[in-house]
N, C-alpha and C. Protein backbone atom coordinates (compact mmCIF):
# COMPACT_ATOMS: atom_id res chain seq x y z
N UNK A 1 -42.79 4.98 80.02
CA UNK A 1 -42.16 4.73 81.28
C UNK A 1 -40.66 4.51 81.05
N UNK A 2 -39.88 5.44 82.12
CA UNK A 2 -38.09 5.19 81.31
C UNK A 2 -37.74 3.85 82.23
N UNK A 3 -36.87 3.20 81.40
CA UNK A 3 -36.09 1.95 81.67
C UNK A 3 -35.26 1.84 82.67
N UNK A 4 -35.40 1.53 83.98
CA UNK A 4 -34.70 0.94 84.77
C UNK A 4 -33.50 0.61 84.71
N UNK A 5 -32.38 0.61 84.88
CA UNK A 5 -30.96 -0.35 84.64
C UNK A 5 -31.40 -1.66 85.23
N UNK A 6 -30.63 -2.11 85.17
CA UNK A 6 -31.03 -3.97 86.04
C UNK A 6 -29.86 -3.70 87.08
N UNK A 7 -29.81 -4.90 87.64
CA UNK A 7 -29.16 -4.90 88.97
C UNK A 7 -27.44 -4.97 88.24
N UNK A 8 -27.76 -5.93 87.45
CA UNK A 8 -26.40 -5.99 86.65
C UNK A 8 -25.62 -4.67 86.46
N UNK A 9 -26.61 -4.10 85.49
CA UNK A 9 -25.59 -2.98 85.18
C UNK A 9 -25.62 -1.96 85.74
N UNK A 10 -25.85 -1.84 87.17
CA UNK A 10 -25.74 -0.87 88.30
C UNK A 10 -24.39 -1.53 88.78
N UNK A 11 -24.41 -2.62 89.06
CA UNK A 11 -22.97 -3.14 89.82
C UNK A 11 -21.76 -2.74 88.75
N UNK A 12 -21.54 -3.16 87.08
CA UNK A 12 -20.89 -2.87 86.57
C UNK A 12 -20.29 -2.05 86.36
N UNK A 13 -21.15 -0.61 86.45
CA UNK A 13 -21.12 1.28 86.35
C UNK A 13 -20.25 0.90 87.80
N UNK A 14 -21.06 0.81 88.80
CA UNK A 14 -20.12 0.70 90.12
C UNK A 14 -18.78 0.69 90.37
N UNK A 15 -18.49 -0.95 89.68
CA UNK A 15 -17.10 -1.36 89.49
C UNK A 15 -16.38 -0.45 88.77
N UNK A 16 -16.74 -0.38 87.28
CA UNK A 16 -16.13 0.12 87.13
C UNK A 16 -15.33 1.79 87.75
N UNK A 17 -16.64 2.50 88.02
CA UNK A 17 -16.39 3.74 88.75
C UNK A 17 -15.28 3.45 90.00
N UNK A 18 -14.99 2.46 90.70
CA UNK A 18 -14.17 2.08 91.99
C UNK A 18 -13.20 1.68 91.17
N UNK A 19 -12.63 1.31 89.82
CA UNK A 19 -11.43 0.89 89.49
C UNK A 19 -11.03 2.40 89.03
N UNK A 20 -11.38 3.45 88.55
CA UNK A 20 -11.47 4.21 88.06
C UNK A 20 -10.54 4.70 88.95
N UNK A 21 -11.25 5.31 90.29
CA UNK A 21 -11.23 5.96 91.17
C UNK A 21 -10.11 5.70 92.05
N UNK A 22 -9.89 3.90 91.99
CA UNK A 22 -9.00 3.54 92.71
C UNK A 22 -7.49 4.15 92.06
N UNK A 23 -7.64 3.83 90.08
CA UNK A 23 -6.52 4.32 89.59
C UNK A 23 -6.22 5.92 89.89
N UNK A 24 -6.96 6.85 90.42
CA UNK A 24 -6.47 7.94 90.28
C UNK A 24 -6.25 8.23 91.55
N UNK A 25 -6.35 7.74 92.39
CA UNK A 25 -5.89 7.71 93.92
C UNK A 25 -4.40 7.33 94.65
N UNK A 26 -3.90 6.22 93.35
CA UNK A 26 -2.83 5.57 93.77
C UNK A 26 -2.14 6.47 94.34
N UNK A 27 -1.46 5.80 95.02
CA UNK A 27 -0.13 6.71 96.00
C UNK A 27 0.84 7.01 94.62
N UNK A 28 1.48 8.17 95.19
CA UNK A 28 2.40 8.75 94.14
C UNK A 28 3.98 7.62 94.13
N UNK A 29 3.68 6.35 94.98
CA UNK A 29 4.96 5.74 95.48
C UNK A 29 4.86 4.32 94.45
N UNK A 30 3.60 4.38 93.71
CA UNK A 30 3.23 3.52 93.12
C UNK A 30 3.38 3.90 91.29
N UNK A 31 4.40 5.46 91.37
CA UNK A 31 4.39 5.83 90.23
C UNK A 31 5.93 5.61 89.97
N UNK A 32 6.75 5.49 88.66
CA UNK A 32 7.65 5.40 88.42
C UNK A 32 9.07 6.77 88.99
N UNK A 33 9.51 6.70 89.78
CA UNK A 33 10.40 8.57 90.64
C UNK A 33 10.65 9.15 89.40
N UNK A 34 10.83 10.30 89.33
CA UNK A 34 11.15 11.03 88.49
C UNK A 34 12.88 10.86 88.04
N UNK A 35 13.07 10.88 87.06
CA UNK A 35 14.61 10.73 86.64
C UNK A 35 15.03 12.01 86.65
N UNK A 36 16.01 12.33 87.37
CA UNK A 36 16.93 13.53 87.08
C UNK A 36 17.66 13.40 86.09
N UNK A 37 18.36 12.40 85.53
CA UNK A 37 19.54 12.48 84.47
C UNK A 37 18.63 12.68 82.98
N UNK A 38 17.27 12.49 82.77
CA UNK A 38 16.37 12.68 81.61
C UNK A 38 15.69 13.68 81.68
N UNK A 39 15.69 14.07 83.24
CA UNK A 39 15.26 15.84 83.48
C UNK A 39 16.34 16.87 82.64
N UNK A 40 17.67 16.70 83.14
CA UNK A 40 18.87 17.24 82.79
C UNK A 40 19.22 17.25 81.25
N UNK A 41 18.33 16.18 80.56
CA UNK A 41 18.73 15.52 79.14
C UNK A 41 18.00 16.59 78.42
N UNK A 42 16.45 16.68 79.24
CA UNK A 42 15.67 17.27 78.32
C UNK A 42 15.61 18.94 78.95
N UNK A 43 16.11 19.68 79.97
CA UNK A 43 16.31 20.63 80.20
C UNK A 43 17.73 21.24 79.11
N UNK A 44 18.99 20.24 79.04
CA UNK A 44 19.59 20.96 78.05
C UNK A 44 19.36 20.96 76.51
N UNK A 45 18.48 20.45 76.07
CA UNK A 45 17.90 20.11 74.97
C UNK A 45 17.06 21.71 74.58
N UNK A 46 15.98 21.82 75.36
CA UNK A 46 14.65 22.57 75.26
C UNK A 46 14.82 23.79 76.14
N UNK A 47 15.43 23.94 77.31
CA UNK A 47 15.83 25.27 78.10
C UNK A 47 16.85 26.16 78.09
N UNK A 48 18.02 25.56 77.70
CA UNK A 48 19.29 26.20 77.23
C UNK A 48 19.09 27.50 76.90
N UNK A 49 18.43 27.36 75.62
CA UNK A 49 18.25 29.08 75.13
C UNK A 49 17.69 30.03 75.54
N UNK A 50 16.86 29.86 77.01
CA UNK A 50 16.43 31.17 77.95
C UNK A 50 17.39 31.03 79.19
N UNK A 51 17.55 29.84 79.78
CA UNK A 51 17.61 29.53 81.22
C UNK A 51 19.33 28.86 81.21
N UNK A 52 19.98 29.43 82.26
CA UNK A 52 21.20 28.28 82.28
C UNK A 52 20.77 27.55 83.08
N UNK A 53 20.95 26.18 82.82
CA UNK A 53 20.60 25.05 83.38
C UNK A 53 21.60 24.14 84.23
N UNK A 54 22.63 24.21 83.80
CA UNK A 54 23.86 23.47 84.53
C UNK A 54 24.52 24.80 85.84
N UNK A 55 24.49 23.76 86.77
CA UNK A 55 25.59 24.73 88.02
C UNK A 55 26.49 25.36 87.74
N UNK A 56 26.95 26.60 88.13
CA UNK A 56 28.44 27.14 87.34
C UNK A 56 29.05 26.96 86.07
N UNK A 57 28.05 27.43 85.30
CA UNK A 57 28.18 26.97 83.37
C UNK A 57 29.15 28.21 83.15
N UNK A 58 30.37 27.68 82.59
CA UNK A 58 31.40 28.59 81.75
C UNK A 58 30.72 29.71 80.86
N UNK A 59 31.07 31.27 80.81
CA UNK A 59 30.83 31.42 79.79
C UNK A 59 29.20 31.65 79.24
N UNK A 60 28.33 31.39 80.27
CA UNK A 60 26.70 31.32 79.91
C UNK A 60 25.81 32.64 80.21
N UNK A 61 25.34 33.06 79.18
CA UNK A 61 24.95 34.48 78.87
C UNK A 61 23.61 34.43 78.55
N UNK A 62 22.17 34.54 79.82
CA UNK A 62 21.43 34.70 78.83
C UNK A 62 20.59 36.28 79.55
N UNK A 63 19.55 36.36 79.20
CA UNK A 63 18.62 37.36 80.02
C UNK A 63 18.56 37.50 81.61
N UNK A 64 19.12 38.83 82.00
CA UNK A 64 18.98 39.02 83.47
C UNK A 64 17.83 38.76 83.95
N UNK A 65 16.64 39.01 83.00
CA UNK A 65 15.00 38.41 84.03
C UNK A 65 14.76 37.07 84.05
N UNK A 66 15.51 36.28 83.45
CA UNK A 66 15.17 34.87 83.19
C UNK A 66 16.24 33.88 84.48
N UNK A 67 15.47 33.50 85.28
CA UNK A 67 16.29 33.01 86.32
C UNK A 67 16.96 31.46 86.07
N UNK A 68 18.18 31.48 86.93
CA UNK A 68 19.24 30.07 86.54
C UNK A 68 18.28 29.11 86.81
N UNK A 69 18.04 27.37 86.67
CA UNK A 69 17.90 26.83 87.37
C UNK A 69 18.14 26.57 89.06
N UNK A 70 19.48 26.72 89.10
CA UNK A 70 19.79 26.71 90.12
C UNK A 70 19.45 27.67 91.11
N UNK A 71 18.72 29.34 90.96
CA UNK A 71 18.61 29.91 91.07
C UNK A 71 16.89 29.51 91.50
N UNK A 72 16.56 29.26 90.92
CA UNK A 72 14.94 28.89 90.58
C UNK A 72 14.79 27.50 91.78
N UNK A 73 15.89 26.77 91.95
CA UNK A 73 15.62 25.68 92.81
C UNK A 73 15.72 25.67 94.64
N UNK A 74 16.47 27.32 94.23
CA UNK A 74 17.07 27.85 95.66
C UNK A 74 16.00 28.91 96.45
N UNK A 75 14.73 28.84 95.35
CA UNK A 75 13.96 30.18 96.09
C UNK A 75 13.41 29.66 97.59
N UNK A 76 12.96 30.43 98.43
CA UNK A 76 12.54 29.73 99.27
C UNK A 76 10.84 29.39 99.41
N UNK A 77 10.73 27.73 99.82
CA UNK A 77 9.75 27.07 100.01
C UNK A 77 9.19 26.52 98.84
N UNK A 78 10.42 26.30 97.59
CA UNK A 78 10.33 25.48 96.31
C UNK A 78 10.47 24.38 96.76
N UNK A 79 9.03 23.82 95.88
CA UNK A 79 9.64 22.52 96.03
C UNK A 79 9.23 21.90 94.57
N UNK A 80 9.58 20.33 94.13
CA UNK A 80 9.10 19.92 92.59
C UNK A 80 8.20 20.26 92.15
N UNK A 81 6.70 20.33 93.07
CA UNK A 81 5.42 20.13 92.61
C UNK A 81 5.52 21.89 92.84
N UNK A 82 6.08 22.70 92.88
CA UNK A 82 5.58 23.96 92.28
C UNK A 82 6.84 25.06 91.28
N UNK A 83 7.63 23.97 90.91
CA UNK A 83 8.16 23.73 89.63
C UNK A 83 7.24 23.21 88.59
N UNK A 84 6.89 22.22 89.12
CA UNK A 84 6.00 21.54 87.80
C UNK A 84 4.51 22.49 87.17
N UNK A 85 4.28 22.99 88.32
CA UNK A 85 3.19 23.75 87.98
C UNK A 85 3.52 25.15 87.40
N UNK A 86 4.31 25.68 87.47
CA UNK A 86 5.47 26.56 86.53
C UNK A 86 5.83 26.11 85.15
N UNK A 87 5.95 24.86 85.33
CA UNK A 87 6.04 24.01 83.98
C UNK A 87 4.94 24.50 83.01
N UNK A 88 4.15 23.50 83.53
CA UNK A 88 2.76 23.13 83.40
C UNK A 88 1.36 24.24 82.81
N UNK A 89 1.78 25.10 84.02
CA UNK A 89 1.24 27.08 83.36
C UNK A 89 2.34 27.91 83.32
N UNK A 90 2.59 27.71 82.05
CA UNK A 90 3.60 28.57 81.68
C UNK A 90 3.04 30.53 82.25
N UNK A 91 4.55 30.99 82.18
CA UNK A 91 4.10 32.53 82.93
C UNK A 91 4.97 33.46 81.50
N UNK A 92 4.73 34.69 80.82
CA UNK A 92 5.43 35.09 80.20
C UNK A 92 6.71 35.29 81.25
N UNK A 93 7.85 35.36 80.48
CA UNK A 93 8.26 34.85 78.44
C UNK A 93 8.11 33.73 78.42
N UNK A 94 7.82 32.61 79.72
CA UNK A 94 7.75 31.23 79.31
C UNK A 94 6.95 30.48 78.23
N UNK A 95 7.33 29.85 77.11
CA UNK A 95 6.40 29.01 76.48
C UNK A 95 5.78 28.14 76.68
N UNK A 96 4.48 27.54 76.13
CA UNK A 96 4.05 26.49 76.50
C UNK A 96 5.45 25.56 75.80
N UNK A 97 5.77 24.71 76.68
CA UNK A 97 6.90 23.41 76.54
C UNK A 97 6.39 22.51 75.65
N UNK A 98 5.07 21.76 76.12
CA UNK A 98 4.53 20.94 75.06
C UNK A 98 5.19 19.29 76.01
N UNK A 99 5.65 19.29 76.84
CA UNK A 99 6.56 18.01 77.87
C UNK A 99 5.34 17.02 77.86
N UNK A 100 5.42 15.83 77.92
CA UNK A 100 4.50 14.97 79.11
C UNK A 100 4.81 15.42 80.08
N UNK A 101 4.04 14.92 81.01
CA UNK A 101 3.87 14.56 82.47
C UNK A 101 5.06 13.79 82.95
N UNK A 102 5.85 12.90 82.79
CA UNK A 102 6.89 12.56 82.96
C UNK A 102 8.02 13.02 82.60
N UNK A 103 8.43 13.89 81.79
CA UNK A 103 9.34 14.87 81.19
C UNK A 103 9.44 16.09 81.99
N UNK A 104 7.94 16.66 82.56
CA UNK A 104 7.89 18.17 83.38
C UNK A 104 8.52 17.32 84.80
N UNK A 105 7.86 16.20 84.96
CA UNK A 105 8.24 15.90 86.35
C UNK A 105 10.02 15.88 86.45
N UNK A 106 10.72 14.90 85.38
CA UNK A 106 11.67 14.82 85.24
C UNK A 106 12.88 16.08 85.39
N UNK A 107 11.84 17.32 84.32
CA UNK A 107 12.79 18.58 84.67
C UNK A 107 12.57 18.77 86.21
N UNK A 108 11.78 18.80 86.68
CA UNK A 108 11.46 19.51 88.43
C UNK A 108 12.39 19.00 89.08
N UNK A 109 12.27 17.54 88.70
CA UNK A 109 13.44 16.51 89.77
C UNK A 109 15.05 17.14 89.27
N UNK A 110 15.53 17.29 87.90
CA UNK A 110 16.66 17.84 87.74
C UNK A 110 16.68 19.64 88.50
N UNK A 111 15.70 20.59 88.21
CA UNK A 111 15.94 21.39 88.81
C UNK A 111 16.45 20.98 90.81
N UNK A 112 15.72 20.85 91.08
CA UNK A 112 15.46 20.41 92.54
C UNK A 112 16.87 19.75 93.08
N UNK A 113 17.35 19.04 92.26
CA UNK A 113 18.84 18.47 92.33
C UNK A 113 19.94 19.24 92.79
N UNK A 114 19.61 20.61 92.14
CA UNK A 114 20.26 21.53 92.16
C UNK A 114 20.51 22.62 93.11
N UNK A 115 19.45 21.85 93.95
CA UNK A 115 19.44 23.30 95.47
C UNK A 115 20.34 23.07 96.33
N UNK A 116 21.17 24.31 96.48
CA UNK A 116 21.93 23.98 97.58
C UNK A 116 23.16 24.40 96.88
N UNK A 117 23.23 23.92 95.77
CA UNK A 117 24.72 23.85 94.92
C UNK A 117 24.98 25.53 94.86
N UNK A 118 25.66 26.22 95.84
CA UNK A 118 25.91 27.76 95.14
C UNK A 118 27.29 27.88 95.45
């Protein structure tokens, strides 16, 4: 005959499952904003060598298929969260980045900074 749980550890599975659940629910307002100036830190660090990344960069030469940031922030009906997912699944020539989750967010928020600026 298989073993029953007890009442106990039905409530516990419970709880825990509702803290669980509660953590992945939180409002996104309850998460730390994304930094643009550590977006910008780590975009000229790691993107430089496909993508120009800064507004009106002197002098910056890279591949005609590879679009500016600024360029990329101006398409229409961009917004962070489908930057990040650009991030996130990389598309050829893009590489996998290898970012946290706070680093991709960070670049999106620095791209995104950038709309408007032409």
């Amino acid at each position: 005959m298989p073993l029953m749980p007890s009442s106990r550890s039905i409530c516990l599975m419970l709880a825990t499952a509702s803290v669980i659940a509660a953590a992945s629910l939180a409002p996104a307002s309850a998460q730390m904003p994304p930094n643009v100036k550590a977006g910008r830190q780590v975009a000229e660090k790691l993107c430089v060598g496909c993508h120009i990344v800064m507004p009106n960069p002197p002098n910056s030469t890279v591949s005609a298929d590879i679009p500016a940031f600024q360029t990329i922030a101006n398409r229409p009906g961009q917004t962070a969260d489908t930057v990040v997912g650009a991030i996130l699944i990389p598309h050829p020539p893009m590489p996998n980045t290898n970012l946290s989750r706070e680093e991709v967010n960070n670049v999106a928020a620095y791209i995104m900074s950038l709309k408007n600026r032409r």
